[in-house]
C-alpha atoms as a PDB file:
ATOM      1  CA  UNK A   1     132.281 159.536 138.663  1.00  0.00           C
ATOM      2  CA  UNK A   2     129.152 157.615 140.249  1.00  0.00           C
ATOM      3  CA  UNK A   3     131.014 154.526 141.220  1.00  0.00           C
ATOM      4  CA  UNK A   4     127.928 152.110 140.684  1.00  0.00           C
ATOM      5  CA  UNK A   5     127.269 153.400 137.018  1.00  0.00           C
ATOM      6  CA  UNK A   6     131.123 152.966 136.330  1.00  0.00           C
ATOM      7  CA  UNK A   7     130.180 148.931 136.805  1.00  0.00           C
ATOM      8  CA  UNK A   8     127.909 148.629 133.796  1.00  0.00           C
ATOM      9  CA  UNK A   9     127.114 149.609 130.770  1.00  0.00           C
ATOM     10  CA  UNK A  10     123.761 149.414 128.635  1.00  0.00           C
ATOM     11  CA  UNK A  11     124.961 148.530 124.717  1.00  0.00           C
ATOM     12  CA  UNK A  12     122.447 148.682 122.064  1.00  0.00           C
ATOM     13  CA  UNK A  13     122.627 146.364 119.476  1.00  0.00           C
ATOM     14  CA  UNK A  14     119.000 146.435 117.986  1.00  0.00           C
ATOM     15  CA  UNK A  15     116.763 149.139 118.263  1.00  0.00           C
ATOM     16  CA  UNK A  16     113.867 151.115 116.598  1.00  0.00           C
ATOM     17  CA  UNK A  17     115.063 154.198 117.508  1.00  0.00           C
ATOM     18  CA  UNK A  18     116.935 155.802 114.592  1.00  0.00           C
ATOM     19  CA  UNK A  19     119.055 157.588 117.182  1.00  0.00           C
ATOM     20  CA  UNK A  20     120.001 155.554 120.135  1.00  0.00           C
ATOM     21  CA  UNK A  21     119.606 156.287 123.367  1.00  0.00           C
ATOM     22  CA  UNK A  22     122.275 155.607 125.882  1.00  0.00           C
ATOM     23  CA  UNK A  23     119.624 153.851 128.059  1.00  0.00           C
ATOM     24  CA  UNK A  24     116.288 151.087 126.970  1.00  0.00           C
ATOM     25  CA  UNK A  25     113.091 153.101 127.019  1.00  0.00           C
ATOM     26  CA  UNK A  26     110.551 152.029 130.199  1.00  0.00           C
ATOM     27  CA  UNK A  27     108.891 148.929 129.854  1.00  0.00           C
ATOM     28  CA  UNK A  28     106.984 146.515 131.907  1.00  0.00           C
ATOM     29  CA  UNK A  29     108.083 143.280 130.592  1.00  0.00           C
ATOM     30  CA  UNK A  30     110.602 142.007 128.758  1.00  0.00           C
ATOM     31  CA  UNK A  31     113.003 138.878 128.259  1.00  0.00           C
ATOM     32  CA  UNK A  32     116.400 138.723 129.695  1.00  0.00           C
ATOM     33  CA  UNK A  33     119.116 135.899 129.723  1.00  0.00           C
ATOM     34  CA  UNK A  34     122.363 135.874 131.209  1.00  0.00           C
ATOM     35  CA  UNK A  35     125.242 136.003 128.518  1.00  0.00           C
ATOM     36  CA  UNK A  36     129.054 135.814 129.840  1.00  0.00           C
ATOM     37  CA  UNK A  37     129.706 138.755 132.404  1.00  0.00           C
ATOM     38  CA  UNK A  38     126.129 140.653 130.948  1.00  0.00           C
ATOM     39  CA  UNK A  39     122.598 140.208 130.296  1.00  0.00           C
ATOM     40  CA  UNK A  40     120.818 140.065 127.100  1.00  0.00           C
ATOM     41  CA  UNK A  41     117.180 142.008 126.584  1.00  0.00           C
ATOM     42  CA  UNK A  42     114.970 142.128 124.379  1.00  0.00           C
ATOM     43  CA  UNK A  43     111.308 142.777 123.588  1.00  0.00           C
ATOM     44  CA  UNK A  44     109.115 143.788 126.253  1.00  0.00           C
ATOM     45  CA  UNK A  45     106.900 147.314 126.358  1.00  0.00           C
ATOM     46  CA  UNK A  46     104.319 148.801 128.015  1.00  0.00           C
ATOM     47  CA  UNK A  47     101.054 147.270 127.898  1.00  0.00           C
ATOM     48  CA  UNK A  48      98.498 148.207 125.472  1.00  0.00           C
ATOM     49  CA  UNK A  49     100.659 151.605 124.451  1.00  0.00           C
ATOM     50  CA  UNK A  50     103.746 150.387 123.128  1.00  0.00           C
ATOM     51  CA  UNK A  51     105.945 146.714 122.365  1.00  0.00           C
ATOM     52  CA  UNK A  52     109.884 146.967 122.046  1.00  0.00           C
ATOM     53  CA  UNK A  53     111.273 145.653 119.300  1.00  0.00           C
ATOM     54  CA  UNK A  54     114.483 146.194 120.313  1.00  0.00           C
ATOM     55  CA  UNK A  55     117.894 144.148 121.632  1.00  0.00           C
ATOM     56  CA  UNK A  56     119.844 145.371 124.414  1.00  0.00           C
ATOM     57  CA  UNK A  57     122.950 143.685 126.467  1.00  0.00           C
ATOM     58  CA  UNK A  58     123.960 144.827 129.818  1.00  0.00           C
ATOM     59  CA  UNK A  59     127.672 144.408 129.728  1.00  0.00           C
ATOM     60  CA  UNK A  60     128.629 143.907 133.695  1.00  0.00           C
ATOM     61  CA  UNK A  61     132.596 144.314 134.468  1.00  0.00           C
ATOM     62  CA  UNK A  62     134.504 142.127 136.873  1.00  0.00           C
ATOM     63  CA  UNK A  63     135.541 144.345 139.039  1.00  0.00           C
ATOM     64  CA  UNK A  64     133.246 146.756 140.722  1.00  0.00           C
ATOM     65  CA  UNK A  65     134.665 149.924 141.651  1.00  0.00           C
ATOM     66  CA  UNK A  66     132.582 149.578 144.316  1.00  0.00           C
ATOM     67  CA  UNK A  67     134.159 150.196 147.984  1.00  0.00           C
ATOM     68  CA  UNK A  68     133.644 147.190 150.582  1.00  0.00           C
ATOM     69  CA  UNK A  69     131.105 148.569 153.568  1.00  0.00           C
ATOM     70  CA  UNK A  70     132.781 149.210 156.630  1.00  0.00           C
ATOM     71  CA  UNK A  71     130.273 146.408 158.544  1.00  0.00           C
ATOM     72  CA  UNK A  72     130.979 144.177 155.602  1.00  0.00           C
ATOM     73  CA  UNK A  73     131.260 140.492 157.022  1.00  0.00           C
ATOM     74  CA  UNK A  74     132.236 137.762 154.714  1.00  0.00           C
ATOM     75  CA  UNK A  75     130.277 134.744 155.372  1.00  0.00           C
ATOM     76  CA  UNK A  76     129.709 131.983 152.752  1.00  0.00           C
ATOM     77  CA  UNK A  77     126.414 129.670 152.920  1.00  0.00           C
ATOM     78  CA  UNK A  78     128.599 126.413 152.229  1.00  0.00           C
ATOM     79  CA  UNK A  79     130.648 125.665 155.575  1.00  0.00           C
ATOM     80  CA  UNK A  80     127.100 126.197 157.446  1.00  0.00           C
ATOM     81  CA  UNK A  81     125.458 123.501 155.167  1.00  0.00           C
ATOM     82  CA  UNK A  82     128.198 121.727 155.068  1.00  0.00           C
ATOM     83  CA  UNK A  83     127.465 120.803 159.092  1.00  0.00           C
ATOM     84  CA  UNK A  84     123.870 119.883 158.010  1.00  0.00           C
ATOM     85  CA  UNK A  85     124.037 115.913 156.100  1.00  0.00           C
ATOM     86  CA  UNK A  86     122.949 113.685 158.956  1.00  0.00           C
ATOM     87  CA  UNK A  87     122.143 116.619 161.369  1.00  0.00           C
ATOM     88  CA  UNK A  88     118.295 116.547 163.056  1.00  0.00           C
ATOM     89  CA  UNK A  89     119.080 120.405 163.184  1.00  0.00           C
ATOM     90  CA  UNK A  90     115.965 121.750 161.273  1.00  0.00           C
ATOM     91  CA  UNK A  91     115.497 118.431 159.876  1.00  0.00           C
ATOM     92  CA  UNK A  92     111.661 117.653 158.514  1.00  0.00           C
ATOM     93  CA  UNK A  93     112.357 114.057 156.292  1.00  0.00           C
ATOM     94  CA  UNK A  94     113.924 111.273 158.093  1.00  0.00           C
ATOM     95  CA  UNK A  95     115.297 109.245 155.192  1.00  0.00           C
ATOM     96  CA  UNK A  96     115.278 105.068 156.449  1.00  0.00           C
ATOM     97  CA  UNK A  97     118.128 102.551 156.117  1.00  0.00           C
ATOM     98  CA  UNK A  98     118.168  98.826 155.386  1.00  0.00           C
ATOM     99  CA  UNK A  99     119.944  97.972 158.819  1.00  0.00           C
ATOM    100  CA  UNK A 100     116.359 100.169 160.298  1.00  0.00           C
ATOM    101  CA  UNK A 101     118.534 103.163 161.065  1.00  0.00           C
ATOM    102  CA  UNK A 102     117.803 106.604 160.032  1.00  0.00           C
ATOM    103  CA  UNK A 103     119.390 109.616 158.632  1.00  0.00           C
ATOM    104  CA  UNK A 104     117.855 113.205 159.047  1.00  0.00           C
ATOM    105  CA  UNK A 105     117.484 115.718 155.724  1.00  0.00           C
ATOM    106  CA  UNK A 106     116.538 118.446 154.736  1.00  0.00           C
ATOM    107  CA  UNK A 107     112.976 118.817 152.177  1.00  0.00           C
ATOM    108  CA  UNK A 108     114.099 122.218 151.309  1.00  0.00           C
ATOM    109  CA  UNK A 109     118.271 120.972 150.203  1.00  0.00           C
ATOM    110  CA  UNK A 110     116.699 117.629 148.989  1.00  0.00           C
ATOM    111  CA  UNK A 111     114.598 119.119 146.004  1.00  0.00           C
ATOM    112  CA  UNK A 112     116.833 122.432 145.389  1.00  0.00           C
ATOM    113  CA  UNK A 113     117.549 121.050 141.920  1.00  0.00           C
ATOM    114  CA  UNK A 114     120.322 118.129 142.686  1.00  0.00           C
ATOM    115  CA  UNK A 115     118.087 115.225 142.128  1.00  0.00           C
ATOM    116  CA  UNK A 116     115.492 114.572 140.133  1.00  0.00           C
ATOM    117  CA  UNK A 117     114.036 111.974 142.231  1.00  0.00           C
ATOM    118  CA  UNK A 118     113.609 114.543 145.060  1.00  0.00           C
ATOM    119  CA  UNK A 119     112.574 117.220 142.856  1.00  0.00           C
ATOM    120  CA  UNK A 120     109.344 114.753 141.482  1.00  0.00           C
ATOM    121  CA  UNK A 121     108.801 113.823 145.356  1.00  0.00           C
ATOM    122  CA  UNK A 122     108.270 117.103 146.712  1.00  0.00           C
ATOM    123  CA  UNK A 123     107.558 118.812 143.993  1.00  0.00           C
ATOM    124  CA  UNK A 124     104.945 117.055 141.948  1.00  0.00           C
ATOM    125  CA  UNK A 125     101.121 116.889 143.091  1.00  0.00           C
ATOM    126  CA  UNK A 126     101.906 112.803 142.425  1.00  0.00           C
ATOM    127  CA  UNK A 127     103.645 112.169 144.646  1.00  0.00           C
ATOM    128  CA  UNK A 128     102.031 111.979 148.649  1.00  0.00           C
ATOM    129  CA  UNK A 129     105.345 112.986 150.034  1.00  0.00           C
ATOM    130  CA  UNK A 130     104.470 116.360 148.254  1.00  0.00           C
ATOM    131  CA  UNK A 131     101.444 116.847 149.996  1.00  0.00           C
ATOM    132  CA  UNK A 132     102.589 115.708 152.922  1.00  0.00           C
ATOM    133  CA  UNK A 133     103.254 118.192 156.037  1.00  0.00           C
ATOM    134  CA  UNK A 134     105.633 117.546 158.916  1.00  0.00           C
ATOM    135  CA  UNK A 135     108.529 115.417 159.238  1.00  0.00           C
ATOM    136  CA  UNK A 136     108.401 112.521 156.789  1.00  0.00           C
ATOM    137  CA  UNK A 137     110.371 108.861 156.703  1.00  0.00           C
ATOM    138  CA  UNK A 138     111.612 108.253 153.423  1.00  0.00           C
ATOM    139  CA  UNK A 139     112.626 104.564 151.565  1.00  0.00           C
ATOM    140  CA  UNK A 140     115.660 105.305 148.847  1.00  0.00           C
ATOM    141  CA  UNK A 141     115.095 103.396 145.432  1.00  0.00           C
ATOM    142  CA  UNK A 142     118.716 101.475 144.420  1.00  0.00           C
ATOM    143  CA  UNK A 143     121.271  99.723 145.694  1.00  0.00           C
ATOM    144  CA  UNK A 144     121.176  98.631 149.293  1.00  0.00           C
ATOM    145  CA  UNK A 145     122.208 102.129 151.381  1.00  0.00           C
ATOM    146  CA  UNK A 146     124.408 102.810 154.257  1.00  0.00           C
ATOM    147  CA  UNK A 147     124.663 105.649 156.649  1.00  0.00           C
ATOM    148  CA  UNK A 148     127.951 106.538 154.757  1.00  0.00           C
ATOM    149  CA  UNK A 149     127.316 106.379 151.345  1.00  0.00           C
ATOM    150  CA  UNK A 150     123.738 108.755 152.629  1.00  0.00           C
ATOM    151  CA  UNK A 151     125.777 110.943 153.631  1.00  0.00           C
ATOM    152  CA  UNK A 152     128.287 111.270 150.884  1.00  0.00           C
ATOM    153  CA  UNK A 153     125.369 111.920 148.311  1.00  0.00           C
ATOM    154  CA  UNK A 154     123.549 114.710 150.765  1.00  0.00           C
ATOM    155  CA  UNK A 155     127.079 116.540 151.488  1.00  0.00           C
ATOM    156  CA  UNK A 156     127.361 116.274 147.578  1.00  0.00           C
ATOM    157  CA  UNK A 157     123.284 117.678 147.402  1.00  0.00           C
ATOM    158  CA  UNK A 158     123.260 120.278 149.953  1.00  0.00           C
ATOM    159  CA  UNK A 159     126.998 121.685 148.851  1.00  0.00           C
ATOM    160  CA  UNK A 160     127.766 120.561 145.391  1.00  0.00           C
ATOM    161  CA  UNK A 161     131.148 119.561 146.953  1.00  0.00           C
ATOM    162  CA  UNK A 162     132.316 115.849 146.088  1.00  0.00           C
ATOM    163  CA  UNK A 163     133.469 114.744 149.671  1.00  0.00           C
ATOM    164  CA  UNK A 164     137.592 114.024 150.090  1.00  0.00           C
ATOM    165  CA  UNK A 165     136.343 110.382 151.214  1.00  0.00           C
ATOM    166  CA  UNK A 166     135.656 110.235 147.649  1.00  0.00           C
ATOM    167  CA  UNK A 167     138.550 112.207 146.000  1.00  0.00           C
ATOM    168  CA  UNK A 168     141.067 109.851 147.798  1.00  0.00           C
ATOM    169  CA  UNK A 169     138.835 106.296 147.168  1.00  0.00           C
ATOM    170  CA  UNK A 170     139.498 107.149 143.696  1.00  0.00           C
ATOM    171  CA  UNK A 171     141.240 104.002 143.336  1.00  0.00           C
ATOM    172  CA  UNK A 172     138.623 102.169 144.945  1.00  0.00           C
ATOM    173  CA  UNK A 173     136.391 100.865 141.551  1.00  0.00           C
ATOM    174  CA  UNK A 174     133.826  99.050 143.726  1.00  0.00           C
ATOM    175  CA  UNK A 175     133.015 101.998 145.681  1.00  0.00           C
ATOM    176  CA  UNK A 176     132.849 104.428 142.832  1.00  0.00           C
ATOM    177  CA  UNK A 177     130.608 102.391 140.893  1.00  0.00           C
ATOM    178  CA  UNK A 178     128.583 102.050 143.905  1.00  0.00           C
ATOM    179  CA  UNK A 179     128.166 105.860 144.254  1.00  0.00           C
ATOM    180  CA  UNK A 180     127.691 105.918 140.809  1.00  0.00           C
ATOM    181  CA  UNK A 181     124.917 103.435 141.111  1.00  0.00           C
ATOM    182  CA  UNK A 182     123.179 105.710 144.034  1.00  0.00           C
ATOM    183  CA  UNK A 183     123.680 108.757 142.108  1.00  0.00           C
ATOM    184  CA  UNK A 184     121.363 107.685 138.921  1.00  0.00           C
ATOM    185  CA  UNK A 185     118.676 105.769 141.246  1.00  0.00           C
ATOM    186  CA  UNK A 186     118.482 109.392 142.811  1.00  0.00           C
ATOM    187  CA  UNK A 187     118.773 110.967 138.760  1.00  0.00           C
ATOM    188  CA  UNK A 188     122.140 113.255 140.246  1.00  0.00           C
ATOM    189  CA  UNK A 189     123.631 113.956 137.002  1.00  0.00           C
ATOM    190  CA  UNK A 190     126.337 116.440 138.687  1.00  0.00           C
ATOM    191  CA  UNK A 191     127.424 113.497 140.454  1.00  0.00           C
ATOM    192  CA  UNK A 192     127.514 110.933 138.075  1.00  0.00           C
ATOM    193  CA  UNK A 193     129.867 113.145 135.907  1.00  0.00           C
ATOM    194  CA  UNK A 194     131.962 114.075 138.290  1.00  0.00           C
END
């Protein structure tokens, strides 16, 4: 048995076919969302010849019976960003402090979906900072910043990890309510839940 076939399975659950077939027919387009450990289909054909009306889901198992390669090296993303908050190390926005400090970032971390304020910046033709090339220096909207409290919210943005600082301030009401303030004059939802 083909180990990578054994690791999914195409399920038809609406099709025009009066028999089945075991696989969708070609197409060029067609609509998929991710459902649980699968993906739904649907719709979708080939161009001027043919449209689908038909509903497939791609049922994915959790565990592959697929063998680890031999050069396999596990490396995750997380500890290497993790060293970036604060870091001039690639660095292209220079965000500025009250006390007329400041702390390097990183465009590309900045506006990967954390924040809405960062994602209008740099993503919106409003905004200069969007048009902007080179290393920029930033002002933060909210309550008065300090290097720390930077810092928690970019480890937070560029790892989706809540810092320990935090965890074990818990107790701490001022300084929660201060993060909390930072996180919605940024619009960080994820962190104002947490």
């Amino acid at each position: 048995e083909d180990p990578l076939q054994s690791s999914f399975r195409w399920c038809a659950m609406q099709t025009d076919d009066s028999e089945a077939p075991s696989l969708p027919p070609e197409r060029n387009a067609m609509t998929m969302t991710k459902i649980d450990w699968g993906y739904l289909m649907f719709g979708g054909g080939i161009f001027k010849e043919a449209y689908r009306n038909d509903v497939w889901y791609l049922e994915m198992t959790r565990d592959s019976h697929l063998a680890t390669p031999a050069n396999y090296t596990d490396v995750h993303l997380c500890p290497h960003l993790e060293s970036l908050p604060g870091s001039a190390r690639f660095a292209d926005v220079y965000i500025a402090l009250p006390d007329g400090s400041s702390v390097p970032a990183h465009r590309i971390l900045l506006c990967s979906g954390g924040s809405d304020y960062f994602n209008s910046m740099f993503l919106s033709d409003c905004w200069s900072e969007a048009q902007t090339p080179g290393t920029l220096q930033l002002q933060l909207p909210g309550p008065s910043w300090t290097r720390a409290k930077l810092l928690h919210v970019l480890r937070f943005l560029y790892t989706g990890a809540v810092p320990p600082v935090l965890l074990d301030a818990a107790d701490d009401f001022g300084g929660v309510m201060d993060l909390l303030l930072s996180a919605s004059a940024l619009g960080i939802d994820a962190l104002r839940r947490r």
